[in-house]
N, C-alpha and C. Protein backbone atom coordinates (compact mmCIF):
# COMPACT_ATOMS: atom_id res chain seq x y z
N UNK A 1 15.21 -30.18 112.27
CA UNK A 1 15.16 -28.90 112.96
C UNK A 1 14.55 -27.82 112.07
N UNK A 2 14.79 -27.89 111.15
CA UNK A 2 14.45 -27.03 109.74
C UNK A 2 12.90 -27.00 109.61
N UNK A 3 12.31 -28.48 109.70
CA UNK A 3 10.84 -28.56 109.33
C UNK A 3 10.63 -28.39 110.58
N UNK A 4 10.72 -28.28 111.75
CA UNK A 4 10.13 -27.51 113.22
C UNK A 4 10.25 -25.81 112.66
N UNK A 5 11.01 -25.52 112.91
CA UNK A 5 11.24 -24.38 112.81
C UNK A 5 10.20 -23.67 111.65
N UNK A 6 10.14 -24.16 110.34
CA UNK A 6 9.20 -23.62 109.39
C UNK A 6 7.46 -24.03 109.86
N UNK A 7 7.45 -25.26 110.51
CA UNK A 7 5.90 -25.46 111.63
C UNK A 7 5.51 -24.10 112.37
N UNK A 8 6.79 -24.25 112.99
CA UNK A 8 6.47 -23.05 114.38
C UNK A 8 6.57 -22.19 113.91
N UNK A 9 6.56 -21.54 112.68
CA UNK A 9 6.51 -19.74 112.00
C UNK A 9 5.09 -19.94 111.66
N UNK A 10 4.49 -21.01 111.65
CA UNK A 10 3.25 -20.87 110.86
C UNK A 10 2.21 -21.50 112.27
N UNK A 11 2.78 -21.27 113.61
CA UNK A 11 2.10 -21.63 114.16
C UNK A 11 1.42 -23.13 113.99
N UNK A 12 2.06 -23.87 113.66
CA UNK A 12 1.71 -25.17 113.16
C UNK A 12 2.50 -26.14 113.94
N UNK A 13 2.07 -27.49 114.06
CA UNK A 13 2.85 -28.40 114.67
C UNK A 13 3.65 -29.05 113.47
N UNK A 14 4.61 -29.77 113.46
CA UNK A 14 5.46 -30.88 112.08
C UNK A 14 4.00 -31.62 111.70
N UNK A 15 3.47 -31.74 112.32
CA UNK A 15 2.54 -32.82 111.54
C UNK A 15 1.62 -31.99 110.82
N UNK A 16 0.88 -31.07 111.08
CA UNK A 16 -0.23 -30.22 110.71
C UNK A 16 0.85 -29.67 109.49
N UNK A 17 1.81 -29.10 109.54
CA UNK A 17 3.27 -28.49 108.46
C UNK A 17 2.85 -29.75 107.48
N UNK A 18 3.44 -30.79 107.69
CA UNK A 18 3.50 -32.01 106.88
C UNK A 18 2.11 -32.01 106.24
N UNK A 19 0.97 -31.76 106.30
CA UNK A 19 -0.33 -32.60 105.80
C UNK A 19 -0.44 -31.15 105.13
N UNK A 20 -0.03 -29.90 105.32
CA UNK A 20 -0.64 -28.90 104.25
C UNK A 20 0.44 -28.90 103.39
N UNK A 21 1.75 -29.17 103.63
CA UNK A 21 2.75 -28.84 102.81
C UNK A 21 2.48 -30.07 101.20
N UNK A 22 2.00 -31.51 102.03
CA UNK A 22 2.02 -32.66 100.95
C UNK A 22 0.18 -32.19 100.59
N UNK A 23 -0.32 -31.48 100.61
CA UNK A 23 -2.19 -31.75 100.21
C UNK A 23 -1.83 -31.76 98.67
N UNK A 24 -2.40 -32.49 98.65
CA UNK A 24 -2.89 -32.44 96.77
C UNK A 24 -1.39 -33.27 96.25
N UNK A 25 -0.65 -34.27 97.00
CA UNK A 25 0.41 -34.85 96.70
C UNK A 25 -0.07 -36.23 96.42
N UNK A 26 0.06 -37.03 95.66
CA UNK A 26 0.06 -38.59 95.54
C UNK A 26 1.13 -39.31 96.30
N UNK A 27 0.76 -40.37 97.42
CA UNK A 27 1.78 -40.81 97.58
C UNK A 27 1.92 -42.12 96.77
N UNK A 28 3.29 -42.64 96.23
CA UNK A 28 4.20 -43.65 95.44
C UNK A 28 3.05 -44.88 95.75
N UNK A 29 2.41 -45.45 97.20
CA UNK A 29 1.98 -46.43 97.45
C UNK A 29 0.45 -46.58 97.01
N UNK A 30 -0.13 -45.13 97.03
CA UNK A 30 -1.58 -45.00 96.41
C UNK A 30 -1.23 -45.09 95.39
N UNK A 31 -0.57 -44.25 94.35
CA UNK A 31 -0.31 -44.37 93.02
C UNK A 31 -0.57 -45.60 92.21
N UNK A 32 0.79 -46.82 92.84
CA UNK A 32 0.92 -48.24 92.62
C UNK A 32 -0.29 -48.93 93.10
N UNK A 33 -1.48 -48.57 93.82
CA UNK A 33 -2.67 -49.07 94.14
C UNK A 33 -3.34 -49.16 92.92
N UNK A 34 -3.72 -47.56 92.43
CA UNK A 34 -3.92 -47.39 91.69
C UNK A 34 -4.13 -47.50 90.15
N UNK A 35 -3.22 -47.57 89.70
CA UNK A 35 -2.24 -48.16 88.65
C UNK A 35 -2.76 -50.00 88.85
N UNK A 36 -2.59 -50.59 89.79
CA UNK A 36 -2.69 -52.08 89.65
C UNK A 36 -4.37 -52.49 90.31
N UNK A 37 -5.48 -51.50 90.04
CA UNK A 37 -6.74 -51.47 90.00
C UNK A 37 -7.23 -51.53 88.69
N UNK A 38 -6.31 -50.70 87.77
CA UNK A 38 -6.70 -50.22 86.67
C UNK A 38 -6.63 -51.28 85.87
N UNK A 39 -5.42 -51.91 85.93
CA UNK A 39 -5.05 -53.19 85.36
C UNK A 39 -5.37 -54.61 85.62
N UNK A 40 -6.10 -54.58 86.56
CA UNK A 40 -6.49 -55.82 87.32
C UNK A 40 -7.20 -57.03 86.17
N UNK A 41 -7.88 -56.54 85.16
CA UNK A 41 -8.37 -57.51 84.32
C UNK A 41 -7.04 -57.63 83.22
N UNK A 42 -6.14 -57.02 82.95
CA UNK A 42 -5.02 -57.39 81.98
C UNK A 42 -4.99 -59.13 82.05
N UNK A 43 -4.33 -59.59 81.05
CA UNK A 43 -3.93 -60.92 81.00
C UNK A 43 -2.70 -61.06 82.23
N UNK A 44 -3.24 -62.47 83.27
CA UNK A 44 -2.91 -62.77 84.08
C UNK A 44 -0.80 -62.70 84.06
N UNK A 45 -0.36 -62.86 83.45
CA UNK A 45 1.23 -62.91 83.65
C UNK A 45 1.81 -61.54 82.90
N UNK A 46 0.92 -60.64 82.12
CA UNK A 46 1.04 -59.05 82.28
C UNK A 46 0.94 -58.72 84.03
N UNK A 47 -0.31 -58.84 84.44
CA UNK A 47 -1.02 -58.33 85.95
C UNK A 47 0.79 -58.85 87.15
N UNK A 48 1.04 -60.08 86.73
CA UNK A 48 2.18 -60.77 87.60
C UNK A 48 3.11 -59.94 87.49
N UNK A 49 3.65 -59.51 85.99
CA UNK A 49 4.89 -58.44 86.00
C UNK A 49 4.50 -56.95 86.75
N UNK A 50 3.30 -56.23 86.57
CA UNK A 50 3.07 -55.50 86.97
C UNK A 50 3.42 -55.27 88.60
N UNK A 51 3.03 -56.59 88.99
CA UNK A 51 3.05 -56.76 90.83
C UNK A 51 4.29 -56.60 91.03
N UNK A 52 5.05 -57.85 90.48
CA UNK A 52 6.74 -57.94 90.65
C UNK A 52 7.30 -56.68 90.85
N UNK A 53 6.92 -55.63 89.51
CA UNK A 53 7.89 -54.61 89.47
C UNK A 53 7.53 -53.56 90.28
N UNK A 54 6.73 -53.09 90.53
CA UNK A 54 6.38 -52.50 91.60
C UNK A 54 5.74 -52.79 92.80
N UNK A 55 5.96 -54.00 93.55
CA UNK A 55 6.34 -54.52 94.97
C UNK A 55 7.70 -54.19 95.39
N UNK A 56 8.76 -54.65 94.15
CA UNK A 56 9.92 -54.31 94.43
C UNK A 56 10.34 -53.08 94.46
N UNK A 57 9.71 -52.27 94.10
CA UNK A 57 9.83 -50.51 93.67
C UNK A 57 9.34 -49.85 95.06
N UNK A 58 8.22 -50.01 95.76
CA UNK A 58 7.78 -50.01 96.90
C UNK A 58 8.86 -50.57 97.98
N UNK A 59 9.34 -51.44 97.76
CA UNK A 59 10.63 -52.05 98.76
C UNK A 59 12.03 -50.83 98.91
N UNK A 60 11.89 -50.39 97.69
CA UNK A 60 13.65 -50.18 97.46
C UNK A 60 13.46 -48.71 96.62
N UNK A 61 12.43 -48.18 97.35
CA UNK A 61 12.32 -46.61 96.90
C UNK A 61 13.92 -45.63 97.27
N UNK A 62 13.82 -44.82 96.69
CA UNK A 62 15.13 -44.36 96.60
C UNK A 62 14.73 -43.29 97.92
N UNK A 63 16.06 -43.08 98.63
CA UNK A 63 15.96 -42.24 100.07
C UNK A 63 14.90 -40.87 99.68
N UNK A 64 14.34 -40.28 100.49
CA UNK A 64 13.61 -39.04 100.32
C UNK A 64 12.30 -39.29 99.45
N UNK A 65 12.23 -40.41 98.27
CA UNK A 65 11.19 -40.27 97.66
C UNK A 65 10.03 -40.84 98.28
N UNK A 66 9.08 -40.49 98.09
CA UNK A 66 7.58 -40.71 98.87
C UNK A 66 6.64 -40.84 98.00
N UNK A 67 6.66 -39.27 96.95
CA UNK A 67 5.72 -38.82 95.99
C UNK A 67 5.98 -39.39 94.85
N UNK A 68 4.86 -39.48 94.34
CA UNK A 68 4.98 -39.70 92.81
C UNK A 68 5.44 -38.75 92.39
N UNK A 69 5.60 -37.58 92.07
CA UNK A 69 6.30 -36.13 91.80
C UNK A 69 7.96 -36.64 92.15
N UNK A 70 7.72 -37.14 93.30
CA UNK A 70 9.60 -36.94 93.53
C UNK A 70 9.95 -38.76 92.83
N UNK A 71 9.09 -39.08 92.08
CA UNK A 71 10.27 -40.35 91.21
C UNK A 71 10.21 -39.91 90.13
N UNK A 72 9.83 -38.93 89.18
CA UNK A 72 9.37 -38.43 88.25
C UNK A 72 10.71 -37.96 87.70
N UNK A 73 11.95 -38.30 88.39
CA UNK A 73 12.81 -37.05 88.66
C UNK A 73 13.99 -38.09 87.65
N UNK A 74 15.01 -37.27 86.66
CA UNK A 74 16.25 -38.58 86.43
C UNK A 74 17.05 -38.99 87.21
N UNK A 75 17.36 -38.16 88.37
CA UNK A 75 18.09 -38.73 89.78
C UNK A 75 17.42 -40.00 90.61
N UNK A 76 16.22 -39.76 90.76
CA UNK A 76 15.47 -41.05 91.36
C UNK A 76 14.82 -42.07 90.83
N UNK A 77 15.45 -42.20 89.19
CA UNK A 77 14.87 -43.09 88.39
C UNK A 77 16.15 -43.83 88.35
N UNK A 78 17.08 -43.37 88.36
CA UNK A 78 18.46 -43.37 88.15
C UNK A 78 18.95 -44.11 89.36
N UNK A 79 18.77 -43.50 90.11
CA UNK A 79 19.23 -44.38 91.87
C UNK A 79 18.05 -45.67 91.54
N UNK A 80 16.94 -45.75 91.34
CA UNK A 80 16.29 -46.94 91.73
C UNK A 80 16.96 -48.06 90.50
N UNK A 81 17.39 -47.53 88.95
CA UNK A 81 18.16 -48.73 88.00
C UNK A 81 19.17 -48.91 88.61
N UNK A 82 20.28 -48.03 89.60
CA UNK A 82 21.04 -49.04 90.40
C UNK A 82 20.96 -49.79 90.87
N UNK A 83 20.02 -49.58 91.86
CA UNK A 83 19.79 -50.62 92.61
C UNK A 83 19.27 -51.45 91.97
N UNK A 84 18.40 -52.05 90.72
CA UNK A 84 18.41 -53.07 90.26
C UNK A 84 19.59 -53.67 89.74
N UNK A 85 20.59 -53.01 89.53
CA UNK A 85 21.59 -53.67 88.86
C UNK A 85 22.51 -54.37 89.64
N UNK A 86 22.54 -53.21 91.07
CA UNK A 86 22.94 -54.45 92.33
C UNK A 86 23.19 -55.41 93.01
N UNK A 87 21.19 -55.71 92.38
CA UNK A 87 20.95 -56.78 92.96
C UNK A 87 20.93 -57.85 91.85
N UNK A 88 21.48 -57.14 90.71
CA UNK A 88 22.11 -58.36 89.69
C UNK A 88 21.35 -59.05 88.59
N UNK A 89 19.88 -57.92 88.21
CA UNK A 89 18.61 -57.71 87.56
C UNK A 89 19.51 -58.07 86.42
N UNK A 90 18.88 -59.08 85.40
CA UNK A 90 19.21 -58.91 83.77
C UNK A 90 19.01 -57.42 82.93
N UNK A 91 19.26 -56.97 82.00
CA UNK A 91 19.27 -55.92 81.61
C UNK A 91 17.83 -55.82 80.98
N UNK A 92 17.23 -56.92 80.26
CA UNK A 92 15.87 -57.42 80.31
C UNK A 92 14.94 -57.04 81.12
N UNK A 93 15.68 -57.66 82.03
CA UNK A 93 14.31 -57.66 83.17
C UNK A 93 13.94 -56.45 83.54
N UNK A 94 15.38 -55.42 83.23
CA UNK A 94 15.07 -54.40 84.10
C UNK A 94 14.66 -53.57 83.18
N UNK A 95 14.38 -53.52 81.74
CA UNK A 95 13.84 -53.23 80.58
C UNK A 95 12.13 -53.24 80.88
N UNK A 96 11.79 -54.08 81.69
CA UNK A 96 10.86 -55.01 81.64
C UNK A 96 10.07 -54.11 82.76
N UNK A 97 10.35 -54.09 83.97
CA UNK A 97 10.24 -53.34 85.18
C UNK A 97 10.35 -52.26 85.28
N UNK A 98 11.10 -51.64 84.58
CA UNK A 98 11.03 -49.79 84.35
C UNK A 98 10.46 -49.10 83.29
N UNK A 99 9.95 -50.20 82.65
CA UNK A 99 8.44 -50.04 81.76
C UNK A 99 7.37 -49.94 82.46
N UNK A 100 7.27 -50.80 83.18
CA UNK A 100 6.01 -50.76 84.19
C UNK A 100 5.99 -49.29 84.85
N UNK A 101 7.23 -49.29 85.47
CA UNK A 101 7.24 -47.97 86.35
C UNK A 101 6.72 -46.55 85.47
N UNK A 102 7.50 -46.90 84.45
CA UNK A 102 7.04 -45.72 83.36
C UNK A 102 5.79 -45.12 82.92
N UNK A 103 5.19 -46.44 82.64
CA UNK A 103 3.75 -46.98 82.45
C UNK A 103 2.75 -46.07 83.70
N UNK A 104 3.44 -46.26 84.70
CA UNK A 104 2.39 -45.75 85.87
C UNK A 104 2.65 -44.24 85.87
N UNK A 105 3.77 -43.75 85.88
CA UNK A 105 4.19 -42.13 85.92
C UNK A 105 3.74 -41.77 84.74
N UNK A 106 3.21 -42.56 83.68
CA UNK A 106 2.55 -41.23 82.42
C UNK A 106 1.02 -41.40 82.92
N UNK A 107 0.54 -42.33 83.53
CA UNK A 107 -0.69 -42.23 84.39
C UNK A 107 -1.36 -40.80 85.36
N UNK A 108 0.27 -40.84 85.71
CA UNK A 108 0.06 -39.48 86.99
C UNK A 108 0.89 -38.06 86.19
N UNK A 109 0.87 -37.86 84.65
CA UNK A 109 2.11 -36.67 84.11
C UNK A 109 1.01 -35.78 84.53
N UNK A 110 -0.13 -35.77 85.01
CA UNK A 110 -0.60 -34.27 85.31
C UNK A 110 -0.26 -33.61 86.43
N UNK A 111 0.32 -34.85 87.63
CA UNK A 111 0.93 -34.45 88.83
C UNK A 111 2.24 -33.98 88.77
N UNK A 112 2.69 -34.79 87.70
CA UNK A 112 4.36 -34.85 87.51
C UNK A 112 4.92 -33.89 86.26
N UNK A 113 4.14 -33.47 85.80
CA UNK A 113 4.42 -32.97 84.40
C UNK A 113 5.81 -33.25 83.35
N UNK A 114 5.68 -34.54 83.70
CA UNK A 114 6.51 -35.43 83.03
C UNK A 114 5.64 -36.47 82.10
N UNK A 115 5.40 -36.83 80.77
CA UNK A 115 4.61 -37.76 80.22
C UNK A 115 5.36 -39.26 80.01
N UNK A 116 7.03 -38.40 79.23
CA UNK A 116 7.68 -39.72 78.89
C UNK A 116 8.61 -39.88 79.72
N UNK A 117 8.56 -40.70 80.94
CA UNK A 117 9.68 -40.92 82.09
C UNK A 117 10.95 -41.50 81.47
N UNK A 118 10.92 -42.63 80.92
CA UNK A 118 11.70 -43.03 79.94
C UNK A 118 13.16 -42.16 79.26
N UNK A 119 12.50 -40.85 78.81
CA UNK A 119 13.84 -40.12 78.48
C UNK A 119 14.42 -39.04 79.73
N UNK A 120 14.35 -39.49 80.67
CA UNK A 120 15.11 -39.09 82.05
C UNK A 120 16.12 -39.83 82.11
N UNK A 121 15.55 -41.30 82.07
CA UNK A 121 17.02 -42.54 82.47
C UNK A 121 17.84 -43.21 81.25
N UNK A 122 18.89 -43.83 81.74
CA UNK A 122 19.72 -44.71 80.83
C UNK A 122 19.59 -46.02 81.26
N UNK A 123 19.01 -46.94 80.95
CA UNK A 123 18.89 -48.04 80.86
C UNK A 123 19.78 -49.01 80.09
N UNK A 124 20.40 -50.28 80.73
CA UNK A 124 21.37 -51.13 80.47
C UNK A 124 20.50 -51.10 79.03
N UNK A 125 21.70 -51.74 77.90
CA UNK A 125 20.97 -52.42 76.88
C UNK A 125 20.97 -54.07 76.78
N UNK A 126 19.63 -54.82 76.90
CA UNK A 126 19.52 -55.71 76.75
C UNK A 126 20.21 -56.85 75.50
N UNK A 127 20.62 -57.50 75.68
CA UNK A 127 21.43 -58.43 74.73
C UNK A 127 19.95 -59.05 73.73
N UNK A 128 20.47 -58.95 72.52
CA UNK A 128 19.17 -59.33 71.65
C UNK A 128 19.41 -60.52 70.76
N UNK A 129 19.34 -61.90 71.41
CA UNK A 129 19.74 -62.64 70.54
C UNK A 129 18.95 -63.34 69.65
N UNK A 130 18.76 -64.03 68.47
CA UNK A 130 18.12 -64.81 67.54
C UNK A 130 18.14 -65.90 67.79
N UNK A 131 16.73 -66.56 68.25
CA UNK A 131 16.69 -67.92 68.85
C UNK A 131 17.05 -68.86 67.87
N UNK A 132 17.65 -69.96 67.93
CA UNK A 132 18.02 -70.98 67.34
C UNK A 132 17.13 -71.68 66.30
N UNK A 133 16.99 -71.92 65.27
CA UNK A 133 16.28 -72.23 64.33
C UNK A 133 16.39 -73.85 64.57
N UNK A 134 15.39 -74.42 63.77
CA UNK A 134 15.57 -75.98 63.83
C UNK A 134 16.16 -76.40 62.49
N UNK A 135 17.00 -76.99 62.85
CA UNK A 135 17.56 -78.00 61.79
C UNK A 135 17.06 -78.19 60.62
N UNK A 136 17.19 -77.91 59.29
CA UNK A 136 16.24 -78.78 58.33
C UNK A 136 16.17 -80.25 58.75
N UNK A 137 16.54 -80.88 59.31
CA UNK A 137 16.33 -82.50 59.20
C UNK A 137 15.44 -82.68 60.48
N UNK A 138 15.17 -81.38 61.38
CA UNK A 138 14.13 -81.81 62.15
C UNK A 138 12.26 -81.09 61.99
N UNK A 139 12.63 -80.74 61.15
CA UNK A 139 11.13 -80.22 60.96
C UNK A 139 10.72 -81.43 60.31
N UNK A 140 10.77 -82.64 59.43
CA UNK A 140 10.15 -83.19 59.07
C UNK A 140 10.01 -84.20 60.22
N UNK A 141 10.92 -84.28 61.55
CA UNK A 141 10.90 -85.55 62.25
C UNK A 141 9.72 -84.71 63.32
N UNK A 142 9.75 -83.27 63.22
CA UNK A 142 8.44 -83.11 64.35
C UNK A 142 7.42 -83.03 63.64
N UNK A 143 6.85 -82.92 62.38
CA UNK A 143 5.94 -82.64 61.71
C UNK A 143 5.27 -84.57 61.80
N UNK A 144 6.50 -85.51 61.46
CA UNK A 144 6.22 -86.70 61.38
C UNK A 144 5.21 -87.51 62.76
N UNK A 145 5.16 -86.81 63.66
CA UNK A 145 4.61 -87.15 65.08
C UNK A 145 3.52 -86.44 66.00
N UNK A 146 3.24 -85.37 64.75
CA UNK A 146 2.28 -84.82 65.33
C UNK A 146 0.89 -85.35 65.02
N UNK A 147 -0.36 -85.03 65.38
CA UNK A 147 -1.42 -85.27 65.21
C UNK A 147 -2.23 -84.54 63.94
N UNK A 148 -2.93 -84.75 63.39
CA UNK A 148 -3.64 -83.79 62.11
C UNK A 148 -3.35 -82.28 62.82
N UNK A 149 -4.64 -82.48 64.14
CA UNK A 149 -4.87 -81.08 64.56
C UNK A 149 -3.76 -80.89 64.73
N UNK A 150 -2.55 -80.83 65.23
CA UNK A 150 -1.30 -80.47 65.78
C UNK A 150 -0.60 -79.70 64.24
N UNK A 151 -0.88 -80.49 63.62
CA UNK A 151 -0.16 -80.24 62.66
C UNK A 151 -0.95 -78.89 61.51
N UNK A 152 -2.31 -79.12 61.74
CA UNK A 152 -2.73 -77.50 61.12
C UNK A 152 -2.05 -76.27 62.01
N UNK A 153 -2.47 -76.17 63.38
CA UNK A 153 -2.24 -75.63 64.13
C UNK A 153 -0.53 -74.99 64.19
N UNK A 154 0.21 -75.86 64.27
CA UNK A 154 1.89 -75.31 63.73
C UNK A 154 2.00 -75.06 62.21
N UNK A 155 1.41 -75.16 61.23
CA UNK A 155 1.16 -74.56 60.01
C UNK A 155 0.71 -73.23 60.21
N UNK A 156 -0.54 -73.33 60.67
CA UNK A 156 -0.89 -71.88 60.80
C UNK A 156 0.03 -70.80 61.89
N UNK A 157 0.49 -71.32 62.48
CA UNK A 157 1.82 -71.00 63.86
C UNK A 157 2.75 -70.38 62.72
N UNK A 158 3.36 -71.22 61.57
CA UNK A 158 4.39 -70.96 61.09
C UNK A 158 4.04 -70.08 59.65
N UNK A 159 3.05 -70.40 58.93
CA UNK A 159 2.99 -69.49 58.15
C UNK A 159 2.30 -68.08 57.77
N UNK A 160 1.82 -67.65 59.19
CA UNK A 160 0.96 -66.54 59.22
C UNK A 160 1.89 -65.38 60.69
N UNK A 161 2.92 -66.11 60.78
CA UNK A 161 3.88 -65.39 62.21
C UNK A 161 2.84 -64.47 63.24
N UNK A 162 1.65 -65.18 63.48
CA UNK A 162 0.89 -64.96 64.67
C UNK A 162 1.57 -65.15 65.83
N UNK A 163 1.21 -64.28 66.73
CA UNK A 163 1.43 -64.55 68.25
C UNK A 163 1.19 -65.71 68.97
N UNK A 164 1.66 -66.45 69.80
CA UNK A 164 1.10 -67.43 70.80
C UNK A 164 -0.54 -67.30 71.04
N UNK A 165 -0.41 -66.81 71.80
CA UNK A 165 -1.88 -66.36 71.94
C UNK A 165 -2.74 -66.03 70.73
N UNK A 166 -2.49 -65.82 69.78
CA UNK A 166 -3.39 -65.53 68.53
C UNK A 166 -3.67 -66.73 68.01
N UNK A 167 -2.58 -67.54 68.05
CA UNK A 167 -2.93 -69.09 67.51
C UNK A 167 -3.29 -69.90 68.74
N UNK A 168 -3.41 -69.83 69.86
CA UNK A 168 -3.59 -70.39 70.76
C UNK A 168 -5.39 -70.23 71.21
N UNK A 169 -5.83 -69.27 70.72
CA UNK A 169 -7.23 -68.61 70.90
C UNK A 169 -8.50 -68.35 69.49
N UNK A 170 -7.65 -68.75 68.56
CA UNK A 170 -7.63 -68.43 67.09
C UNK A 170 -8.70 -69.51 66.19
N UNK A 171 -9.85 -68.93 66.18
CA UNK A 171 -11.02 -70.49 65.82
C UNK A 171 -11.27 -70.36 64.21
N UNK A 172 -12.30 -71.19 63.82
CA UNK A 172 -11.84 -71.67 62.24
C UNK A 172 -13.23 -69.92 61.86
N UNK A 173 -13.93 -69.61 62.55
CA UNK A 173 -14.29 -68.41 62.46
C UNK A 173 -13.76 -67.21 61.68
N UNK A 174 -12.23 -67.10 62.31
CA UNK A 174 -11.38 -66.53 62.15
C UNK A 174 -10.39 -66.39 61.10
N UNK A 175 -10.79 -67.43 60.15
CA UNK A 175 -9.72 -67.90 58.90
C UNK A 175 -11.10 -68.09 57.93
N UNK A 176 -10.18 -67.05 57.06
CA UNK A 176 -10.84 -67.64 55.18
C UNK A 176 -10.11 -67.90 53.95
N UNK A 177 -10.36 -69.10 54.65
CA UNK A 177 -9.87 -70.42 53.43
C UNK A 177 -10.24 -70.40 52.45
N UNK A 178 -11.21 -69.41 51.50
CA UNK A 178 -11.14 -69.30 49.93
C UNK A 178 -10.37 -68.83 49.68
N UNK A 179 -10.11 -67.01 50.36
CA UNK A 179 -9.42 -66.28 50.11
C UNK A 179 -7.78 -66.16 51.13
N UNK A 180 -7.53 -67.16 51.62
CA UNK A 180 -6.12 -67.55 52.28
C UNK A 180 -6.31 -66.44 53.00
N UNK A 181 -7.01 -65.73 53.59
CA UNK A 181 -7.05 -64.79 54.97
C UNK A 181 -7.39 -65.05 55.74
N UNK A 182 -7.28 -64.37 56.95
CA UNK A 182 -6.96 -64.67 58.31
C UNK A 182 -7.45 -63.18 59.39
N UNK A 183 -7.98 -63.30 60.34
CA UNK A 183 -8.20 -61.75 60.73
C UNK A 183 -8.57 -62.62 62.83
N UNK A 184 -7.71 -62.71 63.02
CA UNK A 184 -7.66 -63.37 64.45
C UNK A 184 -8.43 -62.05 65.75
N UNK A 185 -9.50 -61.91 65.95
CA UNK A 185 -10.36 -61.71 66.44
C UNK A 185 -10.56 -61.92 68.17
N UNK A 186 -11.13 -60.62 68.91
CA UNK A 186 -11.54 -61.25 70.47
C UNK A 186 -12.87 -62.01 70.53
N UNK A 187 -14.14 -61.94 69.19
CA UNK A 187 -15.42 -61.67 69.24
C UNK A 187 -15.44 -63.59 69.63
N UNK A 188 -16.06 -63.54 70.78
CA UNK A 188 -16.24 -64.78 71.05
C UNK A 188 -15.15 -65.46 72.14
N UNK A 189 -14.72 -64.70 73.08
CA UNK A 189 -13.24 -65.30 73.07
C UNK A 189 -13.17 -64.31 74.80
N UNK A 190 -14.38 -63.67 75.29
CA UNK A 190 -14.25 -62.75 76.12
C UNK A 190 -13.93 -63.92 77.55
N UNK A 191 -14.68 -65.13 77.30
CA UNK A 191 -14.58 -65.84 78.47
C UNK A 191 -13.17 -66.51 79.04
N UNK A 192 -12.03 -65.96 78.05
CA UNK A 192 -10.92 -66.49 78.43
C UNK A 192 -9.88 -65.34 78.47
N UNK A 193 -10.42 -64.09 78.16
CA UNK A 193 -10.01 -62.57 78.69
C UNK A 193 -9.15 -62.25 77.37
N UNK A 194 -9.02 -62.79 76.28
CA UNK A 194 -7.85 -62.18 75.36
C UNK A 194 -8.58 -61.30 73.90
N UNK A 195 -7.61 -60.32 74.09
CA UNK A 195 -7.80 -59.41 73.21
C UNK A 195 -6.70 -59.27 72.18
N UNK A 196 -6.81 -58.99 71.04
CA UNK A 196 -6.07 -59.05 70.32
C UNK A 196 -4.74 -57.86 70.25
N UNK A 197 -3.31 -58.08 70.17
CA UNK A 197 -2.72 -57.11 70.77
C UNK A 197 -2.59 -55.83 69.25
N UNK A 198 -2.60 -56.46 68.44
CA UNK A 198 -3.11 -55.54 67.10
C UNK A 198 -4.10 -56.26 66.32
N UNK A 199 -4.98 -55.57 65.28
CA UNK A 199 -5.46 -56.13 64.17
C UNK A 199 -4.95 -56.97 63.54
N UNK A 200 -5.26 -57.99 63.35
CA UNK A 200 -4.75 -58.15 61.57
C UNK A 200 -5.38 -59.26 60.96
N UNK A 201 -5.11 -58.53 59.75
CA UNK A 201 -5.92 -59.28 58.57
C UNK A 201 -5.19 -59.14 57.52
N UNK A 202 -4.26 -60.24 57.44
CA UNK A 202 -3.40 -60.81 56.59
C UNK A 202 -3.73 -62.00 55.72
N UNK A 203 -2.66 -62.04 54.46
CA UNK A 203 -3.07 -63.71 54.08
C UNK A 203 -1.83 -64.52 54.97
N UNK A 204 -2.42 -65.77 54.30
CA UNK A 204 -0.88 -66.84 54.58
C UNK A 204 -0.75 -67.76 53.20
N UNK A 205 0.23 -68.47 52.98
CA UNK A 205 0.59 -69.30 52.37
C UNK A 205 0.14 -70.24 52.47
């Protein structure tokens, strides 16, 4: 009754009210268009989390919000980590997913004049545990069964604490064996999309 009433002072219908009142507004669904255009060449199971977390964000928008402006807010960042927790989200995951979200609202802080969304909400704390080490008596029984190549390859895995992907993408280019350095590189490497997530140019042992 409220938004009639403020239409009809302006000689306006609710709808014509509605389209001058939101002009120059982002809505939440262009935004997330947006945002997952930009990213479209990221490494394929980055691009997957991206979808996940905001498909579901699009599902389970908090009442009233529409705008990117109105999630910007700690009340509606706040109502939407409920509802992940609801529905029984690991504290991880939802670590994981309200990064993303975050990620997209410092995209739009010129709309929102918010940069770091992040210090609006309280987020569960994720449990941080230390994966299980192997046995001394089994590193020599997996080392015993591997192949040469297998076995440089988890050397260099283990004594240079590269990323998956760094050793997984990582050619003899990339390593100098006079000087025990190492500098794991994209140059050559574009046809399988990976970029290196920092520099480095370290030795190893």
């Amino acid at each position: 009754m409220a938004l009639a009433t403020q239409a009809a002072a302006q000689g306006l219908t609710v709808a014509e009210y509605q389209d001058q009142t939101n002009a120059g507004r982002t809505p939440i669904k262009v935004a997330v268009e947006r945002f997952l255009k930009l990213h479209r060449n990221d490494r394929p199971k980055t691009v997957k989390q991206y979808n996940l977390a905001l498909t579901h964000l699009l599902a389970n928008l908090p009442r009233g919000v529409r705008f990117i402006k109105d999630l910007a807010t700690s009340d509606a960042l706040d109502t939407y980590v409920q509802r992940l927790q609801t529905e029984q989200y690991a504290a991880k995951t939802i670590e994981t997913r309200m990064g993303v979200i975050f990620s997209m609202l410092k995209d739009n802080k010129k709309e929102t004049g918010v940069e770091y969304a992040a210090q609006l909400v309280s987020l569960p704390e994720p449990l941080h545990t230390r994966p299980k080490a192997y046995a001394d008596d089994e590193i020599p029984k997996l080392f015993g069964v591997m192949t040469a190549e297998e076995r440089v390859r988890y050397l260099f895995f283990l004594h240079t604490a590269c990323r998956e992907q760094e050793v997984q993408y990582a050619t003899w280019d990339d390593i100098d064996g006079k000087h025990r350095k190492y500098h794991v590189t994209g140059d050559g490497k574009e046809d399988v999309n990976f970029v290196p997530k920092i520099t480095r140019n370290a030795g190893f042992r």
